[in-house]
Protein backbone atom coordinates (compact mmCIF):
# COMPACT_ATOMS: atom_id res chain seq x y z
CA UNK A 1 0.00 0.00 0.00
CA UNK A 2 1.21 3.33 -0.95
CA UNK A 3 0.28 7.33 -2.04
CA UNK A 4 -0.71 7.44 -5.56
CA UNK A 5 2.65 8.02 -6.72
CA UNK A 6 4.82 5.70 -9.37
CA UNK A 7 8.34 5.85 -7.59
CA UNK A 8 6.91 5.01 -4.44
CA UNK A 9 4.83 1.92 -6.10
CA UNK A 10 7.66 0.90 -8.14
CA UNK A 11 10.64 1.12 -5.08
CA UNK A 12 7.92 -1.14 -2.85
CA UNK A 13 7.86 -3.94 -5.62
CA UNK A 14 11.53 -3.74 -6.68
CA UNK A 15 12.47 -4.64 -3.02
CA UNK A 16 9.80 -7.28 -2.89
CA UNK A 17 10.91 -9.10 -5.55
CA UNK A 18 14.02 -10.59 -4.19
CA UNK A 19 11.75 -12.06 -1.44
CA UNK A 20 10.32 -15.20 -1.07
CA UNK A 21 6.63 -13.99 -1.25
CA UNK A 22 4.90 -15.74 -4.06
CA UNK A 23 2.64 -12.94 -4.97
CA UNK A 24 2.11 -9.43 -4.54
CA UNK A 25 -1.12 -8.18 -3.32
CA UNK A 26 -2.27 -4.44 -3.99
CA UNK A 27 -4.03 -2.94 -1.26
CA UNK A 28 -6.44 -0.81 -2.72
CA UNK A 29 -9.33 -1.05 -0.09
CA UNK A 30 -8.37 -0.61 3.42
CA UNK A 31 -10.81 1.70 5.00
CA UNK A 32 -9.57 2.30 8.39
CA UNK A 33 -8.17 5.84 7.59
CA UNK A 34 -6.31 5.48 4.77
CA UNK A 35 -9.09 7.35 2.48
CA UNK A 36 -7.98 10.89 4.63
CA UNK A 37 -4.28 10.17 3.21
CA UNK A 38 -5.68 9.09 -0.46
CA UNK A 39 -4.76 5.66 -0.07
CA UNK A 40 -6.44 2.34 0.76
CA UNK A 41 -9.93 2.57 -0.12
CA UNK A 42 -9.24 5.85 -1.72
CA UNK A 43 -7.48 4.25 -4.36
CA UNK A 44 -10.07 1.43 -5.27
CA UNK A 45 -13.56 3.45 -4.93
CA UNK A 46 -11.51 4.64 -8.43
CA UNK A 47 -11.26 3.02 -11.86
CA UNK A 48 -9.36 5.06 -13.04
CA UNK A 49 -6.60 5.36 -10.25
CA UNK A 50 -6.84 1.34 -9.82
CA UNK A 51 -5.45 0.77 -13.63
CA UNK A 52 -3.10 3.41 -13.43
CA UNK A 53 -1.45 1.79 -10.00
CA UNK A 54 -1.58 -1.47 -11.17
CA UNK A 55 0.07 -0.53 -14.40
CA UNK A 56 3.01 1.02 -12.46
CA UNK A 57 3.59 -2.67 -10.33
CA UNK A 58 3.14 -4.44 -13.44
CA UNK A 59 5.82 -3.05 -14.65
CA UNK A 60 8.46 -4.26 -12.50
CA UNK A 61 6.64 -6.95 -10.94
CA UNK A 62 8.82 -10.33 -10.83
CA UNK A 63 5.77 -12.03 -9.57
CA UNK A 64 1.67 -12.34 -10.15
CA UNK A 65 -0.03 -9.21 -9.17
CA UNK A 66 -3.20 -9.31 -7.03
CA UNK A 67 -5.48 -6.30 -6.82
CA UNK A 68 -7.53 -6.38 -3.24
CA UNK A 69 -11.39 -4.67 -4.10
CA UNK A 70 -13.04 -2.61 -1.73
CA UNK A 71 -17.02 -3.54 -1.32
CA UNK A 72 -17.23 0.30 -0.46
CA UNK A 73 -18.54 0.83 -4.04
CA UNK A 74 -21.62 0.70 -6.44
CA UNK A 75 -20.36 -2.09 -8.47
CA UNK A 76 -16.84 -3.82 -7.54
CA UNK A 77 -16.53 -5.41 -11.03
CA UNK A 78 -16.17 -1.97 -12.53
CA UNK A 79 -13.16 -2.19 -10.83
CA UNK A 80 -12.04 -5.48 -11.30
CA UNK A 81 -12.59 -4.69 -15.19
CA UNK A 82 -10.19 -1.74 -15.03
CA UNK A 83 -7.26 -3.57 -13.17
CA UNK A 84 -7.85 -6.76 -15.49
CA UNK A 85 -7.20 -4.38 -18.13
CA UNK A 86 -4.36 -2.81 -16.87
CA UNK A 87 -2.81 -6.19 -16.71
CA UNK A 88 -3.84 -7.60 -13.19
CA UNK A 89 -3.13 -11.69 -12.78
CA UNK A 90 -5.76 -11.79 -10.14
CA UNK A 91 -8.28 -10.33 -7.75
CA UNK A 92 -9.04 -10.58 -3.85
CA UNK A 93 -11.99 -10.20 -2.79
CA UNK A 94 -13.11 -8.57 -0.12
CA UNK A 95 -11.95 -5.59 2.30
CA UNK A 96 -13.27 -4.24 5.06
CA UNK A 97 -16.94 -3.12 4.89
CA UNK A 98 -16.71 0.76 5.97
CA UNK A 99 -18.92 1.09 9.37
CA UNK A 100 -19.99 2.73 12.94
CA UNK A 101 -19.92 0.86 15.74
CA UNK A 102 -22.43 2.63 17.75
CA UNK A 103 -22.69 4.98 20.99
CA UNK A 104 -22.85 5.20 24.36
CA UNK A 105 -26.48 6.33 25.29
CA UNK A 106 -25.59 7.68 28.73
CA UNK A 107 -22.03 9.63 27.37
CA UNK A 108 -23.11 10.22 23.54
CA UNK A 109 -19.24 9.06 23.05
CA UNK A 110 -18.64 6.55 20.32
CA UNK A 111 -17.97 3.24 21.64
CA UNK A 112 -14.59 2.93 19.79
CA UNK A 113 -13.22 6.25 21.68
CA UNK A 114 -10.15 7.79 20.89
CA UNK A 115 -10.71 10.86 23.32
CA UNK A 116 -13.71 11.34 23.13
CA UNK A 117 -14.14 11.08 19.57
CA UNK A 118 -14.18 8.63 16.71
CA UNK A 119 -14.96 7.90 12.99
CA UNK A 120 -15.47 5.30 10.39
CA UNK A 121 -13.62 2.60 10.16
CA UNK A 122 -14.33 -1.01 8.69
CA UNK A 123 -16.50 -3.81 10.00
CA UNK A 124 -15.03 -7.31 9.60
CA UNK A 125 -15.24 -10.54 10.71
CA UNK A 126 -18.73 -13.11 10.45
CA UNK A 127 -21.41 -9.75 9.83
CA UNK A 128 -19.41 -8.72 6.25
CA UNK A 129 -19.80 -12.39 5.00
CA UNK A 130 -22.78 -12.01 3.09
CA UNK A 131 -21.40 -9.52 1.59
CA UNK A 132 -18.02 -11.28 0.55
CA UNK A 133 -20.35 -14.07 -0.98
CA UNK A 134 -21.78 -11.27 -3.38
CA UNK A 135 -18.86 -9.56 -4.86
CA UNK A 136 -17.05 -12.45 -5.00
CA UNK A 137 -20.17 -14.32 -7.05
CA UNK A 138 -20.56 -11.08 -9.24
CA UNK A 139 -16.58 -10.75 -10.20
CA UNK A 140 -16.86 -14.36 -11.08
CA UNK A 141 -19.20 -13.80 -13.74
CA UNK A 142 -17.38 -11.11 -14.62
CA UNK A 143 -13.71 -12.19 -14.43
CA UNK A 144 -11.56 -15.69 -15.64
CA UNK A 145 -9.22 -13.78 -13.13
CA UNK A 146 -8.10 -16.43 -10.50
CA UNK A 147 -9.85 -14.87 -6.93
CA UNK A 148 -8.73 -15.16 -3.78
CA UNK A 149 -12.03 -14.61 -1.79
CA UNK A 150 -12.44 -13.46 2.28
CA UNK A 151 -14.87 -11.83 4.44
CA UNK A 152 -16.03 -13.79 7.89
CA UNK A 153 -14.60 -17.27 6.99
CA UNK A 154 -14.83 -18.83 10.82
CA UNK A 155 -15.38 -22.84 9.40
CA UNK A 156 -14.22 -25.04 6.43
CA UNK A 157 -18.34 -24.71 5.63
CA UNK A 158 -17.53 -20.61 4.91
CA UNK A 159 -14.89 -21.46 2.85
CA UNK A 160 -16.23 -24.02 0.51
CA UNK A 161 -19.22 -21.79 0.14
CA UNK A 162 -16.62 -18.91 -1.20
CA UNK A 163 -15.40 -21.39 -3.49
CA UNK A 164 -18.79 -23.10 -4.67
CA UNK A 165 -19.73 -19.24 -5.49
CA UNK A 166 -16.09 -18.91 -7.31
CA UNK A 167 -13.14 -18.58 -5.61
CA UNK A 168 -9.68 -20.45 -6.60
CA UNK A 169 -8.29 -19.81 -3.28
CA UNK A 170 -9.63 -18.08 0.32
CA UNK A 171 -7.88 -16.12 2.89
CA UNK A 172 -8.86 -15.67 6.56
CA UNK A 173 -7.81 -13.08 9.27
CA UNK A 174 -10.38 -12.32 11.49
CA UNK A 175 -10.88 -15.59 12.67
CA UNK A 176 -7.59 -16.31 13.54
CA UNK A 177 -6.68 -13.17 15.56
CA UNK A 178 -9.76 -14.50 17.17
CA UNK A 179 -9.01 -17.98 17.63
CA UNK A 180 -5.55 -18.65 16.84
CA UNK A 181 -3.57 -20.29 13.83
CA UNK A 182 -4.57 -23.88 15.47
CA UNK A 183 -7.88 -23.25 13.43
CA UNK A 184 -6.23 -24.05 9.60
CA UNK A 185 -6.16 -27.57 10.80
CA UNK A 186 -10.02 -27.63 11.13
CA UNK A 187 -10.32 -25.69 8.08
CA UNK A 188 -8.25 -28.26 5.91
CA UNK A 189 -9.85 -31.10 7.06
CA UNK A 190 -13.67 -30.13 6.94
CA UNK A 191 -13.15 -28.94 3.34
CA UNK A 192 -11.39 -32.60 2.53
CA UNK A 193 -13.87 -34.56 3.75
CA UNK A 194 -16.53 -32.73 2.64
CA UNK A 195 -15.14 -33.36 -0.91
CA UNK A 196 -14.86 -37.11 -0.37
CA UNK A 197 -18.84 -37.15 1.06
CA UNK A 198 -19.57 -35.04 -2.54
CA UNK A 199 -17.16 -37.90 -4.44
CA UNK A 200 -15.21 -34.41 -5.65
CA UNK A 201 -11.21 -35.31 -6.50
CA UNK A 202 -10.14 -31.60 -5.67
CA UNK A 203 -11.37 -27.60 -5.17
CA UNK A 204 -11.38 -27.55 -8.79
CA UNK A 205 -14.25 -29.84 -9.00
CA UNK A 206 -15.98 -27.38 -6.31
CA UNK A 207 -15.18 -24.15 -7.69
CA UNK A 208 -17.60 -22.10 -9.16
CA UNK A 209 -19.85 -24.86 -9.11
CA UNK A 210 -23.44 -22.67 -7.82
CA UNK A 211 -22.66 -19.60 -9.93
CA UNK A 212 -25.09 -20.00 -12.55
CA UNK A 213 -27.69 -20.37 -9.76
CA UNK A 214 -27.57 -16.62 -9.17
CA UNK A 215 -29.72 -14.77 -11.50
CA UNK A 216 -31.90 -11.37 -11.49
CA UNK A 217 -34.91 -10.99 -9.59
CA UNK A 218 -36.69 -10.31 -12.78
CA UNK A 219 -35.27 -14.12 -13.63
CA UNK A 220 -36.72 -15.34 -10.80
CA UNK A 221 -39.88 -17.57 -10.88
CA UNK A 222 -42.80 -15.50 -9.67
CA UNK A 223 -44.97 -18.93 -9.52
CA UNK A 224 -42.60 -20.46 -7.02
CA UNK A 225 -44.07 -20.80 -3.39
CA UNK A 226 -43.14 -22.42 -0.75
CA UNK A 227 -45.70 -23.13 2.64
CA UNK A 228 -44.60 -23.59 6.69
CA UNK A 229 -45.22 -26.45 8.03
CA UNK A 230 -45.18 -26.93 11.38
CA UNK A 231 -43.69 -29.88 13.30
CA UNK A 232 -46.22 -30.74 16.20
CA UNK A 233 -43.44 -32.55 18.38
CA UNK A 234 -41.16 -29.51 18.52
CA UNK A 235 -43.66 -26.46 18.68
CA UNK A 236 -44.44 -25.23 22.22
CA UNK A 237 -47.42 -23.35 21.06
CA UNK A 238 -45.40 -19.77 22.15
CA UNK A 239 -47.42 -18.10 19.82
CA UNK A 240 -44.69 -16.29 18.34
CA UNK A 241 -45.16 -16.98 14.59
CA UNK A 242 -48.19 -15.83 14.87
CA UNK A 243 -48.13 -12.91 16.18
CA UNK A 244 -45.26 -12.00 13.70
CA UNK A 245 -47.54 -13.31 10.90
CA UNK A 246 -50.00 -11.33 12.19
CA UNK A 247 -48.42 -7.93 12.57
CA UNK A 248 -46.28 -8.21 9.35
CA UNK A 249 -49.44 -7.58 7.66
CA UNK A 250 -50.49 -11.23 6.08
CA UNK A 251 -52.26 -12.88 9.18
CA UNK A 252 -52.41 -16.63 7.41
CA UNK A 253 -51.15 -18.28 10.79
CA UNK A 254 -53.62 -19.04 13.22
CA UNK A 255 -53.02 -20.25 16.84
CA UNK A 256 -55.59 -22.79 18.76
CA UNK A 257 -55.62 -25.36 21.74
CA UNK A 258 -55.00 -28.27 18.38
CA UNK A 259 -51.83 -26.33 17.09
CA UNK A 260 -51.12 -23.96 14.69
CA UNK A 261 -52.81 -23.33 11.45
CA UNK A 262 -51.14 -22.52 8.01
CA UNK A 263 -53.59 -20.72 5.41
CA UNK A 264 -52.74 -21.15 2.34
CA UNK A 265 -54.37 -18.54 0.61
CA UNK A 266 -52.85 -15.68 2.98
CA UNK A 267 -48.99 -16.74 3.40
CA UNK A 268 -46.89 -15.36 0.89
CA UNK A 269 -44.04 -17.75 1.51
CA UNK A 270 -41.79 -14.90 3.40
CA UNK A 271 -40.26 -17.85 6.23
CA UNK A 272 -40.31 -15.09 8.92
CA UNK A 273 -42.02 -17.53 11.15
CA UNK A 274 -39.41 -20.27 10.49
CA UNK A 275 -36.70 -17.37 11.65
CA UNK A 276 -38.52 -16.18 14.63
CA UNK A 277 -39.07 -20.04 15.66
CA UNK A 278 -36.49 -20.66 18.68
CA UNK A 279 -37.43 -24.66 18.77
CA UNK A 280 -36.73 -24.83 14.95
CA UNK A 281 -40.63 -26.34 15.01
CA UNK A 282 -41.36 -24.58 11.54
CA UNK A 283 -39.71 -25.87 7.73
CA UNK A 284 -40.49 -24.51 4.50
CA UNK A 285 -41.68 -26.33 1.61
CA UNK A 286 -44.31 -26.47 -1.52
């Protein structure tokens, strides 16, 4: 990471390349200040600033050249389209999601208080996940790029997930300032027996492998519906469902001494009740 200036880009690189780092990886996203200084995220919230920076490493680059996106933008394959251009060998995928952590209701100081004061910084860890999934889905549609995907990986289930949806490779940070290094053990050996139970030979077999699942909503089937039903054994007759049903405007649960009633003709198939459901009592289906 560096200003937006060639010699300083260039000097970083040339010193790198004599080590035994197998890649380089262009930080163009960080959020947590580095936007005040025109770095980090400044850099990638830019296509045109991206290619030019990436073009400078390229240059003198002994070694592949990954760019590292910021989700802080409208559309991160904008971005991936420019460095690609500019001669990128890959992409990682994603940064820090910019955030505020909240106040103090008694002190109005933020809760991250440097004096008194604060500002925005980036949110990481197992709430940016979601997130990760999406850009790194939509710059696999978008990219033959190789991607190295992150963003809340905490079990070897997150990280086949990022590479069902398209990555060649993840990364993980969070977790392990968290949890410690001992974790990569788990990791490994969830995602290798997972690919014997799927009779998969390697990643390669996995990667990618539910992209073309993800459409539009206008390519989504309207006719589609799915029903609650409710398992008898589990449900404690709280009432909860209901009353969500109820006051989420479509009222087609109904609570009585027998159990609880689905009607048909009412529910719109939105699973709230299967969310709000603390004994898990309530599946969705057609």
């Amino acid at each position: 990471m560096a200003p937006v200036e060639r010699e300083m880009w260039q000097s970083l690189v040339r010193r790198l390349n004599d080590t035994p780092a197998d890649a380089f990886e262009l930080n163009f996203s960080c959020p947590h200040g580095m936007p005040e200084k025109g770095i980090g995220m400044a850099i990638g919230t830019s296509e045109e600033i991206s290619s030019m920076i990436t073009k400078w490493v390229k240059e003198v680059a002994e070694k592949p050249v990954f760019v590292k996106l910021t989700p802080n933008v409208s559309d991160i394959t904008k971005i991936a389209a420019a460095v690609e251009q500019a001669g990128a060998d890959g992409l990682a995928a994603i940064n820090s999601v910019q955030g505020f952590m909240g106040i103090n209701l008694d002190t109005f100081d933020p809760e991250l208080n440097v004096d008194g004061h604060s500002t925005y910084g980036g949110c990481s860890g197992e709430m940016i996940r979601p997130i990760g999934f999406k850009c790194v889905s939509q710059l696999r549609k978008a990219s033959k790029l190789p991607i190295l995907g992150m963003g809340g990986i905490s079990t070897w289930r997150d990280a086949a997930q990022y590479i069902a949806l398209g990555s060649d490779a993840v990364q993980v940070c969070t977790e392990v300032m968290l949890s410690g290094y001992g974790i990569i053990g788990g990791l490994t050996k969830g995602l290798s027996d997972y690919l014997v139970q799927k009779g998969m030979n390697s990643l390669a077999d996995l990667k990618g492998i539910a992209v073309s699942k993800i459409t539009t909503h206008k390519a989504l089937n309207k006719q589609h519906k799915v029903y609650p039903s409710i398992d008898s054994e589990k449900c404690q007759l709280c009432g909860k469902c209901v009353t969500i049903c109820s006051e989420s405007e479509h009222q087609a649960l109904s609570k009585s001494p027998a159990g609880i009633s689905v009607d048909r003709e009412k529910c719109v198939g939105c699973s709230l009740c299967r969310l709000v459901c603390s004994k898990e009592a309530i599946s969705m289906g057609g």
